[in-house]
N, C-alpha and C. Protein backbone atom coordinates (compact mmCIF):
# COMPACT_ATOMS: atom_id res chain seq x y z
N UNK A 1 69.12 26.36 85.30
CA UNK A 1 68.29 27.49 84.92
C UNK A 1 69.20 28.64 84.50
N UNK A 2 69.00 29.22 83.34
CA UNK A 2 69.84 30.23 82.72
C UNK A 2 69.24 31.77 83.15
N UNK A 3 70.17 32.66 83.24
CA UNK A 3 69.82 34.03 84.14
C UNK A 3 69.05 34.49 82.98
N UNK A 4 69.17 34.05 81.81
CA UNK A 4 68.62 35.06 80.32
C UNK A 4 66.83 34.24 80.35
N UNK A 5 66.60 33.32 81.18
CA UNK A 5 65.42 32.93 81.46
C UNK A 5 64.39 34.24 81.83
N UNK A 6 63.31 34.14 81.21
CA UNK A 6 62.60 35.12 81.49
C UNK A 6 61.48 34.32 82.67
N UNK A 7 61.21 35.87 83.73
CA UNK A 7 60.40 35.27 84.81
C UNK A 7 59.49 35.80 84.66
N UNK A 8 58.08 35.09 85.01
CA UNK A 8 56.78 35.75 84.90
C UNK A 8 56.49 36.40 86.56
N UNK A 9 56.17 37.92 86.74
CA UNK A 9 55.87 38.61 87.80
C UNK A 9 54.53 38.22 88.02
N UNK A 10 53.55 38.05 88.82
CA UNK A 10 52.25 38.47 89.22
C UNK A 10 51.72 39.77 90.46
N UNK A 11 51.62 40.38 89.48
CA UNK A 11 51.22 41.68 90.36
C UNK A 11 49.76 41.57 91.09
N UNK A 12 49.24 42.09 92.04
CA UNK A 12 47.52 42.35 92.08
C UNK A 12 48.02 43.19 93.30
N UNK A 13 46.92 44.20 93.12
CA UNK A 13 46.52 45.67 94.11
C UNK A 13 45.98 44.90 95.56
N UNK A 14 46.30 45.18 96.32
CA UNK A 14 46.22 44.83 97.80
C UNK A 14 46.26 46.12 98.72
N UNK A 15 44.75 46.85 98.69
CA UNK A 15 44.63 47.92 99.32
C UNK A 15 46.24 49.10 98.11
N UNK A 16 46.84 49.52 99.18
CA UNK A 16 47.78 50.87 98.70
C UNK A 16 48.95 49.98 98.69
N UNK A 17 48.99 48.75 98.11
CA UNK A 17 49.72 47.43 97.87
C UNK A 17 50.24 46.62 96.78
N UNK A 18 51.39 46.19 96.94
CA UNK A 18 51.15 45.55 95.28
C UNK A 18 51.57 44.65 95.79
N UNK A 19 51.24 43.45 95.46
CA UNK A 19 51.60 41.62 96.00
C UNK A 19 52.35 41.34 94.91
N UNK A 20 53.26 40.73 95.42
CA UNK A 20 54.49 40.56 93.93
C UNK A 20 54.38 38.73 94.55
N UNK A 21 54.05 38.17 93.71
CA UNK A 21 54.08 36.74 93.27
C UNK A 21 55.25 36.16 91.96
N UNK A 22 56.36 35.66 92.42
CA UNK A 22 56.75 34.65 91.07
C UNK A 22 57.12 33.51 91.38
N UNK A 23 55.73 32.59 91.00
CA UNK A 23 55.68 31.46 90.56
C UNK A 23 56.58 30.48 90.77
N UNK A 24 57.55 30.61 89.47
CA UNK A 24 58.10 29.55 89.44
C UNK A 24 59.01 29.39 90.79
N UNK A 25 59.58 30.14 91.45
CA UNK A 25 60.39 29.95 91.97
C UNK A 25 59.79 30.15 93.80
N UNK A 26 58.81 30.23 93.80
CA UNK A 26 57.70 30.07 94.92
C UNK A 26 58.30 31.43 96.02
N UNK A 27 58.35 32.54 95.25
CA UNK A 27 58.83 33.82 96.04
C UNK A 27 58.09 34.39 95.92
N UNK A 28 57.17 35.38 97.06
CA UNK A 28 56.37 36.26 97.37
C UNK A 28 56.60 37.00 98.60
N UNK A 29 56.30 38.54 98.04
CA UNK A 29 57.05 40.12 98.68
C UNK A 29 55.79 40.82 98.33
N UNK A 30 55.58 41.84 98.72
CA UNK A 30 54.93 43.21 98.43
C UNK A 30 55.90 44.20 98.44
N UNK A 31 55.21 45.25 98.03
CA UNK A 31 56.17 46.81 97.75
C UNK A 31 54.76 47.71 97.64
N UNK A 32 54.90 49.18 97.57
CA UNK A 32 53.87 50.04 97.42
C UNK A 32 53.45 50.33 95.55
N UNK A 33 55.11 50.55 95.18
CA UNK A 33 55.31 51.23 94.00
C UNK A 33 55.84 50.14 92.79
N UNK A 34 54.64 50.35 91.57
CA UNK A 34 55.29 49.29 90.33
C UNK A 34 56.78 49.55 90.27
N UNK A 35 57.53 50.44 90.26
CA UNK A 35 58.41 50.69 90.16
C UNK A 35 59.61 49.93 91.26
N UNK A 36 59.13 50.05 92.30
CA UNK A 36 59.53 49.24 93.19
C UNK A 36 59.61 47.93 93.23
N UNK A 37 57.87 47.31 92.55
CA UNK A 37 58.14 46.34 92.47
C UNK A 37 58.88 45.21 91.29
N UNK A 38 59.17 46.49 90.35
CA UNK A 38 60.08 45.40 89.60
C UNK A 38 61.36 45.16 90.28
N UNK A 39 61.74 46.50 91.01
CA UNK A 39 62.89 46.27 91.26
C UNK A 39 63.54 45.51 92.69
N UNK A 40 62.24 44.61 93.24
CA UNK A 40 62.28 43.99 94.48
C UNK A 40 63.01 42.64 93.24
N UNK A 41 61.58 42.15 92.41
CA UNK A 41 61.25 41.32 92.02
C UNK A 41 62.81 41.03 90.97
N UNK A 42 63.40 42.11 90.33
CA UNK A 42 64.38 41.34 90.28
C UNK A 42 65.94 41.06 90.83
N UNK A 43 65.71 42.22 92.11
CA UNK A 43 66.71 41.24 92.78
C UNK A 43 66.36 40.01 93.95
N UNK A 44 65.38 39.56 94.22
CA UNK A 44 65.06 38.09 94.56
C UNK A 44 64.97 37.38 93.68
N UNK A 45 64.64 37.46 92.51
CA UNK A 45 65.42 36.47 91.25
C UNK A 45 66.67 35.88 91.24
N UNK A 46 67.28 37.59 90.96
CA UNK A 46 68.54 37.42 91.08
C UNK A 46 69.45 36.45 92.41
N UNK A 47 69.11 36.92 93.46
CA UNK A 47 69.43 36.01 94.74
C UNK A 47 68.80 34.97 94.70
N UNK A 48 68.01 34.04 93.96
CA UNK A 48 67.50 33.26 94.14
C UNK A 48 68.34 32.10 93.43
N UNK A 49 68.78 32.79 92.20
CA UNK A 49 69.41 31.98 91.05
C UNK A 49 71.13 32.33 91.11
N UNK A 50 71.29 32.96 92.06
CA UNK A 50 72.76 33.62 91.96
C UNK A 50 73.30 34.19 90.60
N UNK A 51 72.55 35.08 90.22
CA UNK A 51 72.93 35.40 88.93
C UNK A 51 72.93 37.24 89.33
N UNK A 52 73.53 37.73 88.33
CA UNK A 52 73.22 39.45 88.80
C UNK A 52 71.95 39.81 88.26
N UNK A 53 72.03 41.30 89.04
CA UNK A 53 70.80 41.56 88.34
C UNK A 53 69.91 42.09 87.15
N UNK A 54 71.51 42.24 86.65
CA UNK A 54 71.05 43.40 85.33
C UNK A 54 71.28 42.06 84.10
N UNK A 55 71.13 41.05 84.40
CA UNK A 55 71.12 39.81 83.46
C UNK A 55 69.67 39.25 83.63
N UNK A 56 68.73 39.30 84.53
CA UNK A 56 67.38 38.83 84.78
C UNK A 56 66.33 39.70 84.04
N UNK A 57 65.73 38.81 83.14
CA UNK A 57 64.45 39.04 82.66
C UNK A 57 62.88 38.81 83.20
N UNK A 58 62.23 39.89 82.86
CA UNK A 58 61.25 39.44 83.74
C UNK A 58 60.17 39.97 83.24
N UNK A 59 58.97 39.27 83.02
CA UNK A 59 57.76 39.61 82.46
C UNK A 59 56.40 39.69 83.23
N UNK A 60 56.33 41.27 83.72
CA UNK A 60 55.50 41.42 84.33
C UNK A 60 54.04 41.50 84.29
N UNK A 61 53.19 40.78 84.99
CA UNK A 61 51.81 40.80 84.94
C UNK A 61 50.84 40.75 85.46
N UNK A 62 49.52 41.89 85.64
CA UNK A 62 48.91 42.18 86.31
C UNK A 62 47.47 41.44 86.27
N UNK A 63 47.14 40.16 86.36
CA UNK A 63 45.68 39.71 85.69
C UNK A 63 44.89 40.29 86.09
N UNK A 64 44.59 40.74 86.97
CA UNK A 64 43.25 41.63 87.15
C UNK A 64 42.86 42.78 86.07
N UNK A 65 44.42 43.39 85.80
CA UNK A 65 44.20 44.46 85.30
C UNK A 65 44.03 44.10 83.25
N UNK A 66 44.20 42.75 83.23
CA UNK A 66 44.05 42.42 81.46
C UNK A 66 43.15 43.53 80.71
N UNK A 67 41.91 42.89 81.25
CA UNK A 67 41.11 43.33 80.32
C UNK A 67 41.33 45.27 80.20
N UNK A 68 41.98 45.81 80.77
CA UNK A 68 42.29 47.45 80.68
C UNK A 68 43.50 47.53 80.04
N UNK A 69 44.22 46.98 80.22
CA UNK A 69 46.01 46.67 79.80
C UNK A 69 45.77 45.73 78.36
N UNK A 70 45.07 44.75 77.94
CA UNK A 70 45.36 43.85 76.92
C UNK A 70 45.22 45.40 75.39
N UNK A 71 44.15 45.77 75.40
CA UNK A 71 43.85 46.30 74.28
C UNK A 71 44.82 47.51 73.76
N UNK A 72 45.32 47.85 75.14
CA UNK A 72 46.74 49.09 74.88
C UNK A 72 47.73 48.23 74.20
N UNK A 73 47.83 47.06 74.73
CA UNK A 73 49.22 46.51 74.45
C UNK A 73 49.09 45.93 72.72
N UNK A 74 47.86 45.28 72.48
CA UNK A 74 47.38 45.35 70.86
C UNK A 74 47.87 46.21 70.07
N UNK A 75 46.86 47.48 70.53
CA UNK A 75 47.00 48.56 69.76
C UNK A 75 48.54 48.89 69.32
N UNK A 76 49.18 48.54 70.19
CA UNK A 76 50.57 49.43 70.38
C UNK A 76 51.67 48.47 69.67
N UNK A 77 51.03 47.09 70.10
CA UNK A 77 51.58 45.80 68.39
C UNK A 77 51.15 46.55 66.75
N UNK A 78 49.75 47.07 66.72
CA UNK A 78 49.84 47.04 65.53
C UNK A 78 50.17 48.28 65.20
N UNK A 79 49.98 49.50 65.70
CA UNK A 79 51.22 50.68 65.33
C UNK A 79 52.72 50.32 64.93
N UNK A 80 53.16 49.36 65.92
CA UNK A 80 54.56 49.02 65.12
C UNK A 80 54.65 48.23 63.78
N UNK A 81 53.13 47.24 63.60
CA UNK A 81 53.49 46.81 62.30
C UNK A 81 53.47 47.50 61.53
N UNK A 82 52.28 48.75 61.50
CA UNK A 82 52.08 49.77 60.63
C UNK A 82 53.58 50.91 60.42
N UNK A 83 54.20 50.65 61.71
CA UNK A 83 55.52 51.95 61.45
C UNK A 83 56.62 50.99 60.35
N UNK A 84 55.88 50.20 60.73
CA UNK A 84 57.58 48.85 59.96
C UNK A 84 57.19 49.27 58.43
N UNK A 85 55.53 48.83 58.19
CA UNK A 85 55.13 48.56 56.95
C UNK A 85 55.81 50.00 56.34
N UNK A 86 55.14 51.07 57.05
CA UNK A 86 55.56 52.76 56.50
C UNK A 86 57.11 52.52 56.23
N UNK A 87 58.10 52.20 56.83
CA UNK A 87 59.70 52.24 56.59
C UNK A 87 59.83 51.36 55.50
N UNK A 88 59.21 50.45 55.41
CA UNK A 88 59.11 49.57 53.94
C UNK A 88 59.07 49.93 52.82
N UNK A 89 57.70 50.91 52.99
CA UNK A 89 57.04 51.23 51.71
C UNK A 89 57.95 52.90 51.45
N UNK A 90 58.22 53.17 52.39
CA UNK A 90 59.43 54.15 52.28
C UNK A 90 60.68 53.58 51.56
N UNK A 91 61.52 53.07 52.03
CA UNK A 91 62.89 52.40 51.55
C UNK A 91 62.47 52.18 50.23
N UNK A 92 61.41 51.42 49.84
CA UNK A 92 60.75 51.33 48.45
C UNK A 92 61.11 52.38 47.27
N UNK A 93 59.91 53.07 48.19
CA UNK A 93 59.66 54.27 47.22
C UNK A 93 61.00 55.17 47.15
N UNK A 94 62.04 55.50 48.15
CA UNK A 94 63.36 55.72 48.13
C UNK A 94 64.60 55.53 47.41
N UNK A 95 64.22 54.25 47.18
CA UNK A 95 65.30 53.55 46.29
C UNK A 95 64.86 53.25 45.07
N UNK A 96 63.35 53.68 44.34
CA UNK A 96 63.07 53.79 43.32
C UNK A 96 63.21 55.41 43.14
N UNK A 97 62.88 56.09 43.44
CA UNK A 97 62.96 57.30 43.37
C UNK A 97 64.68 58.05 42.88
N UNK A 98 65.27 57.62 44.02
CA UNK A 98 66.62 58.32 44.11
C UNK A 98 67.92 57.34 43.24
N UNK A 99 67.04 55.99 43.48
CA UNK A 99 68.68 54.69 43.18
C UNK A 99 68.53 54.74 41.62
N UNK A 100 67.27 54.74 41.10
CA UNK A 100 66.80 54.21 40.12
C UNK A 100 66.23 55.52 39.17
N UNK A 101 65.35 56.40 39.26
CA UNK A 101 64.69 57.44 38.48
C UNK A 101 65.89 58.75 38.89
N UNK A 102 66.73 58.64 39.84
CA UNK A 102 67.91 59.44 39.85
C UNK A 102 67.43 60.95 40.06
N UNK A 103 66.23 60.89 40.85
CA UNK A 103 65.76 62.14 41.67
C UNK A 103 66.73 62.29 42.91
N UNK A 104 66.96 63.73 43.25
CA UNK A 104 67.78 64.26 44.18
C UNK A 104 66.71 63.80 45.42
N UNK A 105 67.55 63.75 46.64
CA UNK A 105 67.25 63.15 47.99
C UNK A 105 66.14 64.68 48.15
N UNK A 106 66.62 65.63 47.98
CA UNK A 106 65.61 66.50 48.89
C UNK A 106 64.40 66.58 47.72
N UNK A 107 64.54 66.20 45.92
CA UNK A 107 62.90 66.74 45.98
C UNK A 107 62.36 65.07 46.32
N UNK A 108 63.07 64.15 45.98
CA UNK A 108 62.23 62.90 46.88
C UNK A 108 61.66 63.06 48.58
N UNK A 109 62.40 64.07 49.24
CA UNK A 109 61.65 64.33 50.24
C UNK A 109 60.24 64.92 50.10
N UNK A 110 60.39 66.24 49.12
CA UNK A 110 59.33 66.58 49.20
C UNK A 110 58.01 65.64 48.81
N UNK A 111 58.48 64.86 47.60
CA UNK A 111 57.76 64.28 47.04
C UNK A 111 56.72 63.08 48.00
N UNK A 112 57.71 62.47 49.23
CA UNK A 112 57.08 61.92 50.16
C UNK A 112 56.90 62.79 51.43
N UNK A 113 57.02 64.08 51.62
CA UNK A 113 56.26 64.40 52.70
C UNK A 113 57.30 64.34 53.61
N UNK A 114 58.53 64.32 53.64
CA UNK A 114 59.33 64.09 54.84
C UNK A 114 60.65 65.17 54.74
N UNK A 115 61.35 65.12 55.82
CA UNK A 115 62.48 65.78 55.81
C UNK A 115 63.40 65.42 54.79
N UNK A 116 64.07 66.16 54.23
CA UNK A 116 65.33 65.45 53.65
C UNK A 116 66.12 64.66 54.60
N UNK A 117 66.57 65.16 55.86
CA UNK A 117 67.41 63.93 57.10
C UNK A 117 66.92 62.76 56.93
N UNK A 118 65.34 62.57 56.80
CA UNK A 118 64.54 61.40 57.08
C UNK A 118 64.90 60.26 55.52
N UNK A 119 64.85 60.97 54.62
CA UNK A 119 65.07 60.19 53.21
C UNK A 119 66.86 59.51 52.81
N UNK A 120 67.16 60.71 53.68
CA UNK A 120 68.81 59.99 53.93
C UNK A 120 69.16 58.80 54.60
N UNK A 121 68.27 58.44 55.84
CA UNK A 121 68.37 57.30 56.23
C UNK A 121 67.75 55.83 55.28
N UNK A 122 67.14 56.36 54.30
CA UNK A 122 66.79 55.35 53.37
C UNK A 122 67.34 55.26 52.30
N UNK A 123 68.80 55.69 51.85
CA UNK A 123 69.29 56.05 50.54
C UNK A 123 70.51 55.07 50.60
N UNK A 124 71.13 54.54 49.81
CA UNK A 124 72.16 53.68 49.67
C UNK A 124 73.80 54.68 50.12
N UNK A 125 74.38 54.07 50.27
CA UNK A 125 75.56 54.75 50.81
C UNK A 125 76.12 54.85 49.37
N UNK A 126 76.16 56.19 48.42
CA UNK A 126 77.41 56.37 47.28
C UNK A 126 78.81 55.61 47.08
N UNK A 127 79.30 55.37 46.29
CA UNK A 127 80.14 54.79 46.37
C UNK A 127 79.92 53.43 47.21
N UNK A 128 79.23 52.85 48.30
CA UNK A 128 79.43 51.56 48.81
C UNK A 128 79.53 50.31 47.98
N UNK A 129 79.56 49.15 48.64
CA UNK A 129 79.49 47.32 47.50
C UNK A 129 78.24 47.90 47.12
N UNK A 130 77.32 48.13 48.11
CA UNK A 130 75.64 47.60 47.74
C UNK A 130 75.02 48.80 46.18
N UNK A 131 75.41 49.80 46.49
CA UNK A 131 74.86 50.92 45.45
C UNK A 131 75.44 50.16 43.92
N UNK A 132 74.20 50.25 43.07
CA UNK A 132 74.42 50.10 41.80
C UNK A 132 75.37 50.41 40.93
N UNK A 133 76.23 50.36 40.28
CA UNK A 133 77.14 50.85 39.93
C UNK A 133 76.89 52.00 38.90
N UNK A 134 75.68 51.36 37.65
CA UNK A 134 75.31 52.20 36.78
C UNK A 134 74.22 53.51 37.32
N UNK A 135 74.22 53.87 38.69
CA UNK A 135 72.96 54.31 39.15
C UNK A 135 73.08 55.88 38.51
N UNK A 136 74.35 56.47 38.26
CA UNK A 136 74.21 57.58 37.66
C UNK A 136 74.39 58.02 36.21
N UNK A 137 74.01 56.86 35.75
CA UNK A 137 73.89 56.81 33.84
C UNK A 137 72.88 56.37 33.51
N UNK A 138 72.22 56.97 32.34
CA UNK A 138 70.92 56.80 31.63
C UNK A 138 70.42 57.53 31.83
N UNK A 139 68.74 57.53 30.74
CA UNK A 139 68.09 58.63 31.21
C UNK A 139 66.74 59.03 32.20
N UNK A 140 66.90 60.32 32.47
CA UNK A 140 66.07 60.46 33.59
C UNK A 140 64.52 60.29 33.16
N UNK A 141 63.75 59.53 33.83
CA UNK A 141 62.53 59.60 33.33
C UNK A 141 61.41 59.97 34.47
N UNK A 142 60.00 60.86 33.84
CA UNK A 142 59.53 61.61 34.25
C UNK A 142 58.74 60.30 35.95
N UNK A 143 58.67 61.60 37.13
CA UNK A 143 58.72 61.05 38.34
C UNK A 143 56.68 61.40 38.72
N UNK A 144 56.24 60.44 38.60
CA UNK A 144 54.89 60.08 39.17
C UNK A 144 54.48 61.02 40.63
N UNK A 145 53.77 62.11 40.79
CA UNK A 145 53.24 62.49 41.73
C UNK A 145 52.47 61.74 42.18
N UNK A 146 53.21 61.39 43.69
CA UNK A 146 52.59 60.54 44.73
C UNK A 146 51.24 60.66 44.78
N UNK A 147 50.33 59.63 46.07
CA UNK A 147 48.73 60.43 46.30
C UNK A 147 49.10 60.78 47.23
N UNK A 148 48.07 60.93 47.94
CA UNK A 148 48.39 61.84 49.80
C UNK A 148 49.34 61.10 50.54
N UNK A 149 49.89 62.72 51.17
CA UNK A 149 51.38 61.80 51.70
C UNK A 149 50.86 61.39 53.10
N UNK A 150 52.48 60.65 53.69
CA UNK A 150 51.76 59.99 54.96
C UNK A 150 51.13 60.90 55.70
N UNK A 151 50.21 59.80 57.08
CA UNK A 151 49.64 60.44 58.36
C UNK A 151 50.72 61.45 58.20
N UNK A 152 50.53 62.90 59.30
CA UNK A 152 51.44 63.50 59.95
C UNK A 152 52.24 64.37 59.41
N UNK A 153 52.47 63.92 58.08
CA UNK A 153 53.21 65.01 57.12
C UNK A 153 52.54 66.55 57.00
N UNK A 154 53.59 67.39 56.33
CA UNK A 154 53.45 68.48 56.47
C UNK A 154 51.53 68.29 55.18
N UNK A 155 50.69 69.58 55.08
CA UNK A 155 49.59 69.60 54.23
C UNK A 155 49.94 69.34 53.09
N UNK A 156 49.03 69.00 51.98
CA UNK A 156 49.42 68.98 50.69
C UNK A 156 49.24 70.22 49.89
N UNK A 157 49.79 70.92 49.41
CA UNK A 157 49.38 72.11 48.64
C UNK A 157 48.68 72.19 47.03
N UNK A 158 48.26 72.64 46.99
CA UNK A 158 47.13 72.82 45.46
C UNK A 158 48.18 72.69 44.24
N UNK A 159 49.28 73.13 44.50
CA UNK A 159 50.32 72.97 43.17
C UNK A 159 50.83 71.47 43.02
N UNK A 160 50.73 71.02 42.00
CA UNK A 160 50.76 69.67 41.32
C UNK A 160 50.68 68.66 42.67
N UNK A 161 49.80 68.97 43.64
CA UNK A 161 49.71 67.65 44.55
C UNK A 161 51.21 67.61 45.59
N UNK A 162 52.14 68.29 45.57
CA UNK A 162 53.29 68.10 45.81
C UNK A 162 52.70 69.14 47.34
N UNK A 163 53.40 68.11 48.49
CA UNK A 163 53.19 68.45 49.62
C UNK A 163 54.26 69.85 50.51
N UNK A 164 53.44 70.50 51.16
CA UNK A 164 53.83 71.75 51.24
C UNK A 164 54.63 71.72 52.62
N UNK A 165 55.76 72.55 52.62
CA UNK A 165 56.78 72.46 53.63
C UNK A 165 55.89 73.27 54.71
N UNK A 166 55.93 73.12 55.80
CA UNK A 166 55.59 73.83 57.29
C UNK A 166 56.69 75.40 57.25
N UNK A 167 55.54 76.27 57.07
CA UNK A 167 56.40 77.71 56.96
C UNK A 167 56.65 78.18 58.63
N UNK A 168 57.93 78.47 58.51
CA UNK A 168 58.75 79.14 59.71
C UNK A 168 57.73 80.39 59.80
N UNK A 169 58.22 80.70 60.82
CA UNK A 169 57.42 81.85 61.71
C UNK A 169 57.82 82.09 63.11
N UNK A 170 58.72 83.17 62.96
CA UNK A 170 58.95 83.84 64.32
C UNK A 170 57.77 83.89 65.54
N UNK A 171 58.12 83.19 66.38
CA UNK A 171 57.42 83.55 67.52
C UNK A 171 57.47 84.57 68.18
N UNK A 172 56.21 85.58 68.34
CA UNK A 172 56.24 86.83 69.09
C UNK A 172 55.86 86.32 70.93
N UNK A 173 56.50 87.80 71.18
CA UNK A 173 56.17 87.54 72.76
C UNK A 173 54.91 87.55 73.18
N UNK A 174 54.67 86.99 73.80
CA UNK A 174 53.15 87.81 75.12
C UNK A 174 52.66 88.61 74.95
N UNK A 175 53.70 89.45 75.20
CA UNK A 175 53.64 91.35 75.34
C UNK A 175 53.04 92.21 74.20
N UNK A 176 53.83 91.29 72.93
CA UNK A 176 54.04 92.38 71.47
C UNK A 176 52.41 92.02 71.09
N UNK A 177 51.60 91.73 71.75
CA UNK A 177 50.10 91.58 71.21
C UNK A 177 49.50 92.01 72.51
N UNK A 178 48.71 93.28 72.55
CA UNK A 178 47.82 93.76 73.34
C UNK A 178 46.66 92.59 73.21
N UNK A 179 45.79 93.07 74.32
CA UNK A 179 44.21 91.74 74.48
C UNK A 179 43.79 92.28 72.95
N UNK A 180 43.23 93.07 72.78
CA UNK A 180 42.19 93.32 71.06
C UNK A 180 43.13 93.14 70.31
N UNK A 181 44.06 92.12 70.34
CA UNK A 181 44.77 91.50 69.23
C UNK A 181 45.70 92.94 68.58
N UNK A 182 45.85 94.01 68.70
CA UNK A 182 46.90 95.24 67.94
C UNK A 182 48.06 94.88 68.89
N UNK A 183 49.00 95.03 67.33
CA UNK A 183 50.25 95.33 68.21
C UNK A 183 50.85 96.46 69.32
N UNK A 184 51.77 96.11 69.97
CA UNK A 184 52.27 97.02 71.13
C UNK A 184 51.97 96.08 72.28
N UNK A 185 52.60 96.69 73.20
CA UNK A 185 52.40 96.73 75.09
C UNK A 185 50.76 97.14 75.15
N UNK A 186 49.88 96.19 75.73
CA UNK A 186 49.17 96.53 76.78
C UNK A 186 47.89 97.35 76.43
């Protein structure tokens, strides 16, 4: 049996209790705290298999609690396909934008709604093997205003569709606003 073996936990509530069951290896403990009980559960693994403990995998699970726990854990699969798909369709639109139509990184930011930092992580390294060689010859041709930019991005503004940066604004104190909203103390 290899330590990189993953173990299945069985948790269930037992009063102010948690019953730690694993299976395969016919070991059963309680503890109060999930927290606890992973960390019973994997060092009796660990002692079980003589292996350490920061090499044991272990896949914990509560059946009682599925049907409350399954639909979080869904949901939270398909947000990541959706974040993957978004970095996709980003890198895309990135490397057509900047590799290819030879738009600067920051108005391609604007153009997608994101930081310039954020568009840098999708841009080819200058000079590297992978960057095109011809990428800064020929001519520039006119750049397609996106439709609505992603979830979360800053608003879109009324001028050519092109999404509007989040305006800075000093935060005032407490103080510098009386209750009837006028400035001053109090």
């Amino acid at each position: 049996m290899s330590p990189r073996d993953e173990f299945q936990v069985l948790l269930r509530r037992i009063g102010r209790w948690w019953a730690i069951d694993i299976p395969h290896l016919d070991l059963h403990t309680q503890c109060r705290t999930l927290e606890g009980a992973e960390d019973l559960a994997r060092g009796l693994v660990a002692e079980a298999i003589g292996a350490p403990v920061d090499v044991i995998v272990l896949n914990m699970v509560v059946p009682e609690l599925a049907p409350v726990l399954g639909p979080v854990a869904e949901a939270r699969h398909r947000r990541a396909a959706a974040v993957a798909a978004e970095d996709q369709a980003i890198a895309a639109a990135v490397h057509e934008l900047v590799d290819k139509q030879h738009v600067s990184q920051g108005d391609a930011a604007r153009l997608l709604g994101m930081p310039p930092s954020e568009v840098a992580h999708f841009t080819l390294q200058r000079g590297s093997a992978t960057a095109d060689p011809g990428q800064c010859t020929g001519q520039r041709t006119p750049v397609p205003v996106p439709t609505p930019p992603r979830p979360g991005a800053a608003p879109a503004s009324t001028r050519a569709g092109l999404p509007r940066r989040p305006r800075q604004t000093a935060a005032r104190p407490a103080w510098a606003t009386s209750d009837d909203g006028t400035a001053g103390r109090g």
